[in-house]
Protein backbone atom coordinates (compact mmCIF):
# COMPACT_ATOMS: atom_id res chain seq x y z
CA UNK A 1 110.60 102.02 90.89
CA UNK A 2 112.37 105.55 90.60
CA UNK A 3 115.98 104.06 90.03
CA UNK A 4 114.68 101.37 87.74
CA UNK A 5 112.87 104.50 85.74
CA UNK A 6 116.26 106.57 85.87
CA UNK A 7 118.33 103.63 84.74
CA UNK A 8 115.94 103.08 82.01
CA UNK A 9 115.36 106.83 80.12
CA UNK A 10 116.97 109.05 82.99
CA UNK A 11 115.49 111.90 84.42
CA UNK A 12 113.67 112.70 81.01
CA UNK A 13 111.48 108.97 81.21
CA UNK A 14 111.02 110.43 85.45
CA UNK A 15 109.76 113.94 84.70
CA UNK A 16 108.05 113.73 81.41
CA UNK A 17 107.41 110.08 81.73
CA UNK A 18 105.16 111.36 84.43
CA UNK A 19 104.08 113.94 82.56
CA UNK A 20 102.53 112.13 79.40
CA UNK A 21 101.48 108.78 81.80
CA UNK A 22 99.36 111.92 83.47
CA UNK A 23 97.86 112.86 80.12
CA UNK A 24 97.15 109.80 79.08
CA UNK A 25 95.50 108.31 82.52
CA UNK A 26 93.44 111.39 82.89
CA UNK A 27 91.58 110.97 79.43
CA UNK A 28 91.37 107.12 80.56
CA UNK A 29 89.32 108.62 83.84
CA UNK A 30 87.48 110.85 82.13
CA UNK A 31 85.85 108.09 80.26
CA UNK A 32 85.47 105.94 83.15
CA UNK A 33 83.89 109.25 85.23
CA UNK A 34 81.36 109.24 81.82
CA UNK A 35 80.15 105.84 82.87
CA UNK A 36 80.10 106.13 85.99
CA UNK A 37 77.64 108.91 86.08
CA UNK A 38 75.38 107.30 83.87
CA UNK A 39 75.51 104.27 86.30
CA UNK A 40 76.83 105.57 89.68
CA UNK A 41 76.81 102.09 91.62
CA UNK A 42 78.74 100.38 93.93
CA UNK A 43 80.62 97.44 92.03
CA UNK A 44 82.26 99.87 89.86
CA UNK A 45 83.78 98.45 86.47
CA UNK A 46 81.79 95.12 87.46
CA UNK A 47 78.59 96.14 87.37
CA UNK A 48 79.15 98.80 84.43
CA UNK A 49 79.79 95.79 82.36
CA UNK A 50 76.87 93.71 83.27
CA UNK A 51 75.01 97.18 81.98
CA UNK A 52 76.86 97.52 78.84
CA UNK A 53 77.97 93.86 77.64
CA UNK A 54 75.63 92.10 74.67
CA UNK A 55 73.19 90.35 77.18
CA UNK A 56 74.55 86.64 76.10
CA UNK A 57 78.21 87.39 77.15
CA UNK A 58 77.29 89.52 80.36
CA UNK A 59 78.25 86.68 82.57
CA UNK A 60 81.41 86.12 80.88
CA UNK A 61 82.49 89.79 80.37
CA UNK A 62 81.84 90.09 84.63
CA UNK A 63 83.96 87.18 85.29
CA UNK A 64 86.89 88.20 83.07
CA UNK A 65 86.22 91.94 84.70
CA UNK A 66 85.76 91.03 87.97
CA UNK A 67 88.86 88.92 87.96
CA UNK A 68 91.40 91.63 86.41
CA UNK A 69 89.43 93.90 88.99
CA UNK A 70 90.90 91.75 91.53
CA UNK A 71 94.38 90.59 90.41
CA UNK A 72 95.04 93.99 89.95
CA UNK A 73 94.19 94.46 93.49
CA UNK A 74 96.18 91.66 94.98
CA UNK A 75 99.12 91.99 93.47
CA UNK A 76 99.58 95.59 94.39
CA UNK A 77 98.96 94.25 97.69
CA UNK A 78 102.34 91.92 96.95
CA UNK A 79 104.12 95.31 95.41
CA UNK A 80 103.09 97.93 98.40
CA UNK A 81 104.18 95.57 101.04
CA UNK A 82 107.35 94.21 99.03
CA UNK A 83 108.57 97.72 98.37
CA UNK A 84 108.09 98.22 102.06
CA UNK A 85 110.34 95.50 103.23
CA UNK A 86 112.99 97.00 100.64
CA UNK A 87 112.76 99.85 102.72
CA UNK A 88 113.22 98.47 106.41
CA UNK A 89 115.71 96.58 104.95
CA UNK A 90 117.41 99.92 103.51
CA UNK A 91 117.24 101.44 106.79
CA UNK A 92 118.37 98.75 109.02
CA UNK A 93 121.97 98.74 106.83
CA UNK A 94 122.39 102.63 107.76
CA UNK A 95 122.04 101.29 111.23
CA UNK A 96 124.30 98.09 110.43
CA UNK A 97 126.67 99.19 107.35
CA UNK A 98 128.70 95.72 108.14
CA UNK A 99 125.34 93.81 107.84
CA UNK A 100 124.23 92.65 104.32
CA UNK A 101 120.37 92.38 104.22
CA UNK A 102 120.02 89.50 101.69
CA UNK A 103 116.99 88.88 99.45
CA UNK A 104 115.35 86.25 101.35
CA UNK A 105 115.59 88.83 104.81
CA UNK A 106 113.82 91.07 102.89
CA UNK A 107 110.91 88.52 101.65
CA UNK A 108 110.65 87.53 105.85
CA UNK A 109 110.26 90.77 106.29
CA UNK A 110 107.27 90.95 103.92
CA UNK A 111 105.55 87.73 105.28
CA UNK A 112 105.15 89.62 108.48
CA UNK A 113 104.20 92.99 106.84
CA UNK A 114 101.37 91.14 104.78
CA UNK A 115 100.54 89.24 108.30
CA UNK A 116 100.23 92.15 109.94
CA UNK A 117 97.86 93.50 107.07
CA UNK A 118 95.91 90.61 107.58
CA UNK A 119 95.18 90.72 111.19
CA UNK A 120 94.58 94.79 110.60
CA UNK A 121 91.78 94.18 108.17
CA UNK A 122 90.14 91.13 110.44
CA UNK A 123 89.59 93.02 112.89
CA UNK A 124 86.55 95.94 112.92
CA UNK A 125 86.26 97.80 109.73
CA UNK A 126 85.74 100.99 112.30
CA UNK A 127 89.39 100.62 112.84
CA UNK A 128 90.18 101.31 109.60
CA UNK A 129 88.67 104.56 109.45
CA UNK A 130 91.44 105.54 111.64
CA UNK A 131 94.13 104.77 109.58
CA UNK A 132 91.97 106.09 106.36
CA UNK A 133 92.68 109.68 108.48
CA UNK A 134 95.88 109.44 109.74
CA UNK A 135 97.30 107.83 105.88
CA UNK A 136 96.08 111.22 104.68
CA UNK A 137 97.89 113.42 106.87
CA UNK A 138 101.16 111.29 107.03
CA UNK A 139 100.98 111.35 103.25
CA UNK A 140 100.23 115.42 102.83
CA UNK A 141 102.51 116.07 105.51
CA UNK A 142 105.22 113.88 104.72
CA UNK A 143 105.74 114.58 101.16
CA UNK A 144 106.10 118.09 102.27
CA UNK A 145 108.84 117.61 104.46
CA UNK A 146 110.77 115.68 102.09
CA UNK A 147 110.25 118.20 99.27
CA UNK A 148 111.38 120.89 101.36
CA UNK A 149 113.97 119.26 103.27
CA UNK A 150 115.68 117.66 100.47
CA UNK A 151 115.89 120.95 98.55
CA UNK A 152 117.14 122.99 101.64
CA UNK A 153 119.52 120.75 102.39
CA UNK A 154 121.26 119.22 99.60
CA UNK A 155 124.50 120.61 98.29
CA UNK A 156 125.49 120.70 94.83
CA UNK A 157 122.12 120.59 93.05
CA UNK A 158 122.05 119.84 89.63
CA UNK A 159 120.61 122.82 86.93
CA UNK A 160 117.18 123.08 85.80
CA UNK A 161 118.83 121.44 82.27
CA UNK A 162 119.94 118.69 84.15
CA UNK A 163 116.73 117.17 85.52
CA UNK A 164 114.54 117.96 82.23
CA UNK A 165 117.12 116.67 79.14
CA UNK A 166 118.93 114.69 80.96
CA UNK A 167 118.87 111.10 79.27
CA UNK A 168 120.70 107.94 79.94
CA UNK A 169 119.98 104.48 79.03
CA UNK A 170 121.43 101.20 81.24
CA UNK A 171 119.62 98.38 80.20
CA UNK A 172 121.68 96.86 78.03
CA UNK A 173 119.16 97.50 74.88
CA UNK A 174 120.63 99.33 72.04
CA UNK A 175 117.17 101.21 71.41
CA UNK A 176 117.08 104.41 73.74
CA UNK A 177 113.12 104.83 72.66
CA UNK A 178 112.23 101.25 74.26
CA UNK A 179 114.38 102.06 77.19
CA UNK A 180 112.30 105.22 77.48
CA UNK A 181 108.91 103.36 77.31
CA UNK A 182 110.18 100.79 80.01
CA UNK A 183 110.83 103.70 82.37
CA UNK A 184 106.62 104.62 81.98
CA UNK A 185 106.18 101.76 84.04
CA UNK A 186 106.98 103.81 87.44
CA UNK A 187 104.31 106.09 85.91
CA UNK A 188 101.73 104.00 84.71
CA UNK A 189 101.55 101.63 87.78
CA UNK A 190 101.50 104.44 90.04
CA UNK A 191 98.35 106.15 88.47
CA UNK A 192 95.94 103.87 89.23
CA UNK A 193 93.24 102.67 91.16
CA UNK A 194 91.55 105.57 90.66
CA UNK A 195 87.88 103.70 89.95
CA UNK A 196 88.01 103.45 93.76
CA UNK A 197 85.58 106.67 94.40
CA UNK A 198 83.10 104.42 91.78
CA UNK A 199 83.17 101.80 94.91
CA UNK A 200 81.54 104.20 96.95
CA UNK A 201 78.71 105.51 95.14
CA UNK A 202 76.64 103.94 97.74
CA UNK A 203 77.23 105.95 100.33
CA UNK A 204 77.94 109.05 98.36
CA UNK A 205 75.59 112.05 98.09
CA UNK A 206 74.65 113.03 94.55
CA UNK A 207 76.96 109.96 93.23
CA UNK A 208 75.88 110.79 89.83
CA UNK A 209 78.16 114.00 90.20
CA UNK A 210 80.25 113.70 92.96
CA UNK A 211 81.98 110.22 91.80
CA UNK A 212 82.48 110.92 88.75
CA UNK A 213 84.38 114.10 89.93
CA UNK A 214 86.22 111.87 92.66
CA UNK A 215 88.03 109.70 89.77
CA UNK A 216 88.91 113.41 87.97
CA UNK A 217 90.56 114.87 91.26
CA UNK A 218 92.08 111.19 91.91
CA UNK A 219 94.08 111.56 89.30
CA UNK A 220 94.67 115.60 89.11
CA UNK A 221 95.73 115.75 92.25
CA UNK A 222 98.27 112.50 92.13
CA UNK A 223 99.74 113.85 88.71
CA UNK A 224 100.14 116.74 90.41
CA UNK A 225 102.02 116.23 93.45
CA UNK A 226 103.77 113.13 92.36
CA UNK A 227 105.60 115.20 89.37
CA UNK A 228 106.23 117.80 92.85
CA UNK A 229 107.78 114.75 94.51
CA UNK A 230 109.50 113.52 91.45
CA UNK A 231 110.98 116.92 91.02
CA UNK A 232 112.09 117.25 94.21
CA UNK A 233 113.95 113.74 94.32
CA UNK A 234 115.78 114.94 90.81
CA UNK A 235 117.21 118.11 91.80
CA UNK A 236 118.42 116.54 94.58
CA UNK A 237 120.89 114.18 92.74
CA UNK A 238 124.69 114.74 92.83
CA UNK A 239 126.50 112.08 90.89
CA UNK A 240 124.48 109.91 88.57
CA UNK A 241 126.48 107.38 88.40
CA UNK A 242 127.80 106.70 91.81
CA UNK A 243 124.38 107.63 93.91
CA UNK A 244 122.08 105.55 90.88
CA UNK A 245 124.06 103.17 88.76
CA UNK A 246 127.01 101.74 91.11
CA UNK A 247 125.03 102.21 94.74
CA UNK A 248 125.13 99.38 96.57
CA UNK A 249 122.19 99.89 98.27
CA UNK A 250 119.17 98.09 97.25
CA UNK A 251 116.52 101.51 96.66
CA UNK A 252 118.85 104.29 94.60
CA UNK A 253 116.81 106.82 96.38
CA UNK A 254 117.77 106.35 99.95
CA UNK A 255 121.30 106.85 98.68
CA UNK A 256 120.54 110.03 97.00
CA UNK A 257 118.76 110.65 100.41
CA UNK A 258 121.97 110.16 102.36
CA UNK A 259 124.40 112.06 100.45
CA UNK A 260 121.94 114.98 100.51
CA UNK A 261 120.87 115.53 103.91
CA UNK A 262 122.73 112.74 105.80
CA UNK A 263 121.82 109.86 107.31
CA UNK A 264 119.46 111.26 110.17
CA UNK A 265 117.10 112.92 108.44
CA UNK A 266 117.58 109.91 105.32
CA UNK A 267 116.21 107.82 108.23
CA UNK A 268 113.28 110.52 108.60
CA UNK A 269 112.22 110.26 105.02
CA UNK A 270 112.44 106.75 104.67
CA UNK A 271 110.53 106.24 107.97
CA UNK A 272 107.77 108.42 106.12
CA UNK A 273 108.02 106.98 102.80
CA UNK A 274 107.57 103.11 104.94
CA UNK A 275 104.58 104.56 106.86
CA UNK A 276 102.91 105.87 103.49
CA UNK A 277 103.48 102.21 102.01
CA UNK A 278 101.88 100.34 105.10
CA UNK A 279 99.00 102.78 105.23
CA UNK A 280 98.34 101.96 101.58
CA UNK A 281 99.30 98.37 101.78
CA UNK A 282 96.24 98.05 104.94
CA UNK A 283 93.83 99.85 102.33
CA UNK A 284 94.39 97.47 99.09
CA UNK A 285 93.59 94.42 101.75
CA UNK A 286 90.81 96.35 102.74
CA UNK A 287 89.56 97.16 99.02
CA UNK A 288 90.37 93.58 97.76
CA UNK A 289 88.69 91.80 100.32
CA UNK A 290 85.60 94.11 99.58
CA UNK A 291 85.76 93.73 96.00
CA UNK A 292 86.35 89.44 96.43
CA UNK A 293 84.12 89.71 99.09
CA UNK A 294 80.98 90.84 97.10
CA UNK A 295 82.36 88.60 94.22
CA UNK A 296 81.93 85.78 96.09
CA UNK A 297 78.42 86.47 96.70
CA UNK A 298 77.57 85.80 93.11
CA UNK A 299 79.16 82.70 93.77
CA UNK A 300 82.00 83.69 91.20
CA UNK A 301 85.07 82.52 92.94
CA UNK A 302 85.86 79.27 94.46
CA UNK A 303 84.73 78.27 97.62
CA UNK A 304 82.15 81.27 97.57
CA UNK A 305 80.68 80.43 100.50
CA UNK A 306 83.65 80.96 102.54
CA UNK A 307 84.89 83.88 101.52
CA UNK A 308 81.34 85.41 101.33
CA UNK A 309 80.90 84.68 105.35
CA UNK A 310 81.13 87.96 107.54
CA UNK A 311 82.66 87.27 111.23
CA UNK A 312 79.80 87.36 113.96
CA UNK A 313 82.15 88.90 116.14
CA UNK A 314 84.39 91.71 114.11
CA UNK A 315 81.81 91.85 111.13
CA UNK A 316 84.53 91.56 108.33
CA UNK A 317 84.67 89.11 105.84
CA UNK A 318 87.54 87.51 107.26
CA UNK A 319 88.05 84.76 104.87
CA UNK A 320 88.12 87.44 102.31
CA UNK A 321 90.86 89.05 103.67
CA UNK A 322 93.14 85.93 104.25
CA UNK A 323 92.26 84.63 100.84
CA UNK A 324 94.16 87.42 99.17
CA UNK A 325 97.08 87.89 101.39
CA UNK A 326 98.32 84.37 100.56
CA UNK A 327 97.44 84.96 97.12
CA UNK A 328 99.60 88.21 97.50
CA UNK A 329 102.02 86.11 99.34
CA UNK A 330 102.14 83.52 96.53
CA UNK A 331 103.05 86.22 93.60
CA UNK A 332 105.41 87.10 96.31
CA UNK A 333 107.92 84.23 96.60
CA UNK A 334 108.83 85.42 92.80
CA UNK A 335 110.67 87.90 94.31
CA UNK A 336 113.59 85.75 95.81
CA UNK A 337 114.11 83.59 92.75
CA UNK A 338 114.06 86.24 89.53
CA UNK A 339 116.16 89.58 89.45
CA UNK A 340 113.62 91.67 88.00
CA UNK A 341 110.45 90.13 89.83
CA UNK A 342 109.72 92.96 91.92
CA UNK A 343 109.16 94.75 88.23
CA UNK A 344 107.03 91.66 87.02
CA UNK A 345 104.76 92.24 90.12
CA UNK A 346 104.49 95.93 89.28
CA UNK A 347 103.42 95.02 85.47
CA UNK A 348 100.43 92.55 86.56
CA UNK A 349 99.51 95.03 88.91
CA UNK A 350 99.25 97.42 85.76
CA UNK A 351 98.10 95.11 83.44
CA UNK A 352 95.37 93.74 85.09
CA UNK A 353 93.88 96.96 86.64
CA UNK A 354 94.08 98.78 83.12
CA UNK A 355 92.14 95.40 81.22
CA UNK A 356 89.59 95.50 83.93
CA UNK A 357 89.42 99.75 82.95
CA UNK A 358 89.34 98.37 79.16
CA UNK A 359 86.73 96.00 78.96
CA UNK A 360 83.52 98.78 80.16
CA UNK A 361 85.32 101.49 77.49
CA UNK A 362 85.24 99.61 74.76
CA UNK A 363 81.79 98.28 75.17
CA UNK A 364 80.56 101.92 75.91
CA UNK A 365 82.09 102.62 72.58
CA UNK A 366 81.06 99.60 70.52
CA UNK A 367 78.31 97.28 71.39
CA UNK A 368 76.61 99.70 73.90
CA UNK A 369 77.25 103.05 71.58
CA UNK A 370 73.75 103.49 70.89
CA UNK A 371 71.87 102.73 74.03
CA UNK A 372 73.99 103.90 76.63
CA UNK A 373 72.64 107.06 78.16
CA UNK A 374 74.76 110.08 79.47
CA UNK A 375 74.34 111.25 82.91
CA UNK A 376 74.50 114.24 84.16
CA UNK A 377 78.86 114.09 83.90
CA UNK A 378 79.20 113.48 79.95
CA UNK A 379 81.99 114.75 77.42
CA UNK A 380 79.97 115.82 74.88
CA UNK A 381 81.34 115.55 71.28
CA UNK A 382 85.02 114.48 72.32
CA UNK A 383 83.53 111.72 73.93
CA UNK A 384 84.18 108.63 71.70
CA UNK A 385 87.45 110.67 70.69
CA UNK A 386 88.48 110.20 74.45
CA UNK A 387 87.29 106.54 74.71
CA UNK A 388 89.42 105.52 71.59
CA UNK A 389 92.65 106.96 73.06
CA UNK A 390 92.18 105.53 76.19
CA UNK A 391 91.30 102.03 74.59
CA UNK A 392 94.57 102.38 72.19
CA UNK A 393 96.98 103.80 75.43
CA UNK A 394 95.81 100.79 77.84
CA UNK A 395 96.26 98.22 74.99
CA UNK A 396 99.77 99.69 74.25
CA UNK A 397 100.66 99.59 78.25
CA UNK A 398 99.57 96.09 78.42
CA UNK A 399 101.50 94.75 75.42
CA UNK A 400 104.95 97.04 76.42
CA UNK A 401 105.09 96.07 80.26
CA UNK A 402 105.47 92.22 79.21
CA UNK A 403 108.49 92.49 77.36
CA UNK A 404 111.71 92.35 79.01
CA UNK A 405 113.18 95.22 80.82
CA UNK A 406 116.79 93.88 80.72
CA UNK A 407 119.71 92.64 77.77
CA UNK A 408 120.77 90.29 77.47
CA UNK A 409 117.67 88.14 78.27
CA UNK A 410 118.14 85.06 80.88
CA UNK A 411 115.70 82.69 82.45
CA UNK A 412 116.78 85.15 85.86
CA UNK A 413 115.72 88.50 84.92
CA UNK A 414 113.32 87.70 82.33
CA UNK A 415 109.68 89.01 82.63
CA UNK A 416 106.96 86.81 83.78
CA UNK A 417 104.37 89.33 84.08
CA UNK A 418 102.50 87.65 80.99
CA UNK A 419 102.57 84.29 82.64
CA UNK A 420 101.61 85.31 86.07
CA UNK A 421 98.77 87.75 84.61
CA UNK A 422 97.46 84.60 81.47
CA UNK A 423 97.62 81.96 84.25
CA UNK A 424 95.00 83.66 86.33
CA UNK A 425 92.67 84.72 83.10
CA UNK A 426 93.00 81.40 81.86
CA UNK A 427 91.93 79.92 85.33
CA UNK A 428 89.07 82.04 85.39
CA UNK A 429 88.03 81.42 81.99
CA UNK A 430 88.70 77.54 82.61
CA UNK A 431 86.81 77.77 85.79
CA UNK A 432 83.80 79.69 84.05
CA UNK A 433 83.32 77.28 81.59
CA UNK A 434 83.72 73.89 83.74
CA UNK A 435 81.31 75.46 86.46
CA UNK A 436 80.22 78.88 86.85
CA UNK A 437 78.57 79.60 83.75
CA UNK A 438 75.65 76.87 85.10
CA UNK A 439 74.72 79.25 87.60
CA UNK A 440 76.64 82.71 87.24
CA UNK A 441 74.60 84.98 85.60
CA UNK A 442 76.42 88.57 86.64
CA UNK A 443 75.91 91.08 88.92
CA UNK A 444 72.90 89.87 91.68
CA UNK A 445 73.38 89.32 95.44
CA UNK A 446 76.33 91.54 95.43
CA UNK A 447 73.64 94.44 94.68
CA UNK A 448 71.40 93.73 97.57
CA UNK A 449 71.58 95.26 100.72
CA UNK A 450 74.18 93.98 103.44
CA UNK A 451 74.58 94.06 106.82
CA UNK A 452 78.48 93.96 106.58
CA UNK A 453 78.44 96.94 103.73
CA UNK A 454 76.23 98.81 106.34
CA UNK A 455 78.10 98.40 109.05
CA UNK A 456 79.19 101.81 110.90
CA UNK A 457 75.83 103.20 109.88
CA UNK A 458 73.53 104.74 112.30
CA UNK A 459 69.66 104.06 111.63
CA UNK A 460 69.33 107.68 110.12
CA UNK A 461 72.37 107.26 107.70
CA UNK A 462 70.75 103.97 106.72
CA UNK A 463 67.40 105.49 105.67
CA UNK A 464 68.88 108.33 104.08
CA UNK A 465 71.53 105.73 102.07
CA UNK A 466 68.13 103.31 101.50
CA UNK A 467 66.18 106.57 100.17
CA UNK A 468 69.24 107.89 97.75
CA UNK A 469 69.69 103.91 96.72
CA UNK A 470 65.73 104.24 95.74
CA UNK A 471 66.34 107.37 93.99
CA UNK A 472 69.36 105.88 91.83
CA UNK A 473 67.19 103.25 90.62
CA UNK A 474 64.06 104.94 89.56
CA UNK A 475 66.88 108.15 87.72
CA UNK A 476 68.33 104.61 85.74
């Protein structure tokens, strides 16, 4: 998304884009870290709103939660693996300058990435704790290299003026302040998925703390080294319009990559940025199928009982999995027939993990204002201040990232984000009223104990997690 984001506020909507999305996200996890503290369980933003909804629409506010939970998921499953492809297929033309890779290589090259995913997360879920290490390193590591390396190398940096004022505005609208706010979208779809350390409150000591403080760093630490990497990438541009606005390669970046430090060591960073996007493209299949996986066992998705089944043999849910790669697949095939799909996919992804983070904030705030107890993580006085920026800063992303991000407006680069994102709501809302709402009541089996969430557990970490679990309940 970096050239989109330069092409639509240049290197002012990159740098302090990044730096207000930041802001903004942070106050959006510190409200989320409030709740979770008061309610450190495992379910995250589902299970906070069966706590905090008016008791008659619990069942409806967890189905509408659960499901931008997930689509959120899903689709960035679709985006991490997409951008991927984008990327092999950037690297094999430095191999093959004569060879054009066309739209529809790129989109076989995803249906094998998101295959690959899919056979990753059938197998073992031990196996996964080896790619949980090795993403961390590659990403630490890697991002290193390239922020060194590209500043060592390139030639003809541009000045510190350059990459902080610089503006420029190329898609095609006459208003320079909307074509800033498009270019927040690189921003605001990378800062998320932060409720993650919420997921894992199960098997975390002193939850009640320690989660809470796991969203907080999430999100320090990303707005941190991302503007670092952002930086970085800037000062290494030469020519703005021949290396962003007239390249005719497919990702703007790999050509500010080659004209920098040449086409070895363009290889090298691409090879790291590709490895960072499958490591993260294994772990949303791994989260989604979790998160669809204990949905199902409230019987809130279609054909529950199949997706809630757990392999005798690698002890993963296995439909799970499959269930949302051709889902992700699915969202996918937009990419070969619009122009500006691969930004659609990025706004549902946004949209629908930032209403899932709305829906628990504003009924902390309203409905829930008086009964909801602080734990031992609160923000005191400027809490409600907090909660009603981050309820006003979500609703403004959500209604921005479905307008159009190019002029003039055709039925080939329009954005669908609205209809891809309303088309699943109003599915689950259909599907909750013609059947689910006779026997889904919220949050139930998915809180019991189970053998597939326990798996990897010796008999000592299970009586220590069964003690804490007993502990959590009778501090609630």
């Amino acid at each position: 998304m970096w050239g989109n984001a330069m092409m639509s506020g240049g290197s002012i909507a990159v740098i302090w884009g990044w730096v207000i999305v930041s802001v903004f996200t942070m106050g959006v996890g510190l409200s989320l870290a409030e709740i979770c503290s008061s309610m450190p369980l495992t379910g995250g933003l589902y299970v906070w709103t069966s706590q905090l909804a008016p008791e008659k629409y619990v069942p409806l506010a967890c189905f509408i939660t659960g499901y931008c939970n997930w689509l959120g998921l899903t689709v960035a499953i679709t985006s991490a693996d997409l951008a991927l492809a984008q990327f092999l297929g950037t690297v094999i033309n430095l191999q093959n300058p004569d060879y054009t890779i066309t739209k529809y290589w790129e989109f076989g090259l995803f249906l094998v990435i998101a295959f690959v995913h899919g056979v990753i997360n059938s197998a073992s879920v031990r196996y996964n704790g080896f790619f949980n290490q090795t993403s961390l390193w590659w990403h630490l590591i890697g991002t290193l290299l390239i922020v060194i390396v590209g500043l060592a190398l390139t030639p003809n940096k541009p000045s510190a003026e350059w990459v902080f004022t610089y503006f420029e505005n190329d898609t095609g609208f006459s208003s320079n302040s909307y074509a800033f706010l498009i270019g927040l979208l690189q921003s605001q779809y990378t800062l998320s998925g932060f409720d993650s350390a919420a997921q894992m409150s199960d098997e975390t000591v002193d939850a009640a703390r320690s989660a809470p403080r796991g969203i907080i760093y999430a999100i320090g630490t990303a707005a941190i080294v991302g503007l670092m990497f952002l930086l970085s990438v800037n000062f290494c541009v030469q020519d703005f319009q021949a290396q962003i606005v007239n390249t005719t390669m497919s990702l703007p970046m790999t050509q500010v990559w080659l004209d920098g430090v040449g086409k070895n060591w363009t290889i090298v960073f691409s090879t790291i940025v590709m490895g960072a996007m499958f490591f993260s493209g294994s772990a949303l299949t791994l989260g989604s199928s979790r998160m669809i996986y204990a949905f199902a066992r409230d019987n809130a998705t279609p054909f529950s009982k199949q997706i809630s089944t757990v392999n005798d043999y690698t002890k993963t849910p296995v439909w799970a999995v499959w269930a949302n790669i051709i889902f992700a697949v699915v969202v996918g095939i937009l990419y070969i027939i619009n122009d500006t799909a691969y930004s659609a996919i990025v706004s549902v992804n946004t949209i629908a993990s930032s209403s899932a983070y709305l829906i628990p904030i504003f009924l902390r705030l309203t409905v829930s204002r008086k009964k909801f107890k602080r734990g031992p993580f609160h923000l005191g006085p400027f809490s409600d201040a907090i909660g009603v920026c981050s309820c006003l800063w979500i609703v403004f992303t959500c209604i921005l990232f479905v307008f159009p991000t190019e002029y003039p407006v055709t039925p080939l680069n329009m954005n669908y984000a609205l209809v891809i994102y309303a088309f699943v709501i109003f599915a689950c809302v259909a599907f909750y009223y013609a059947c689910a709402r006779h026997y889904f009541s919220g949050p139930k089996k998915s809180l019991e104990p189970d053998a597939f969430m326990d798996e990897g557990f010796t008999a000592d970490d299970k009586d220590t997690k069964y003690q804490y679990q007993v502990h959590q309940v009778e501090s609630i």
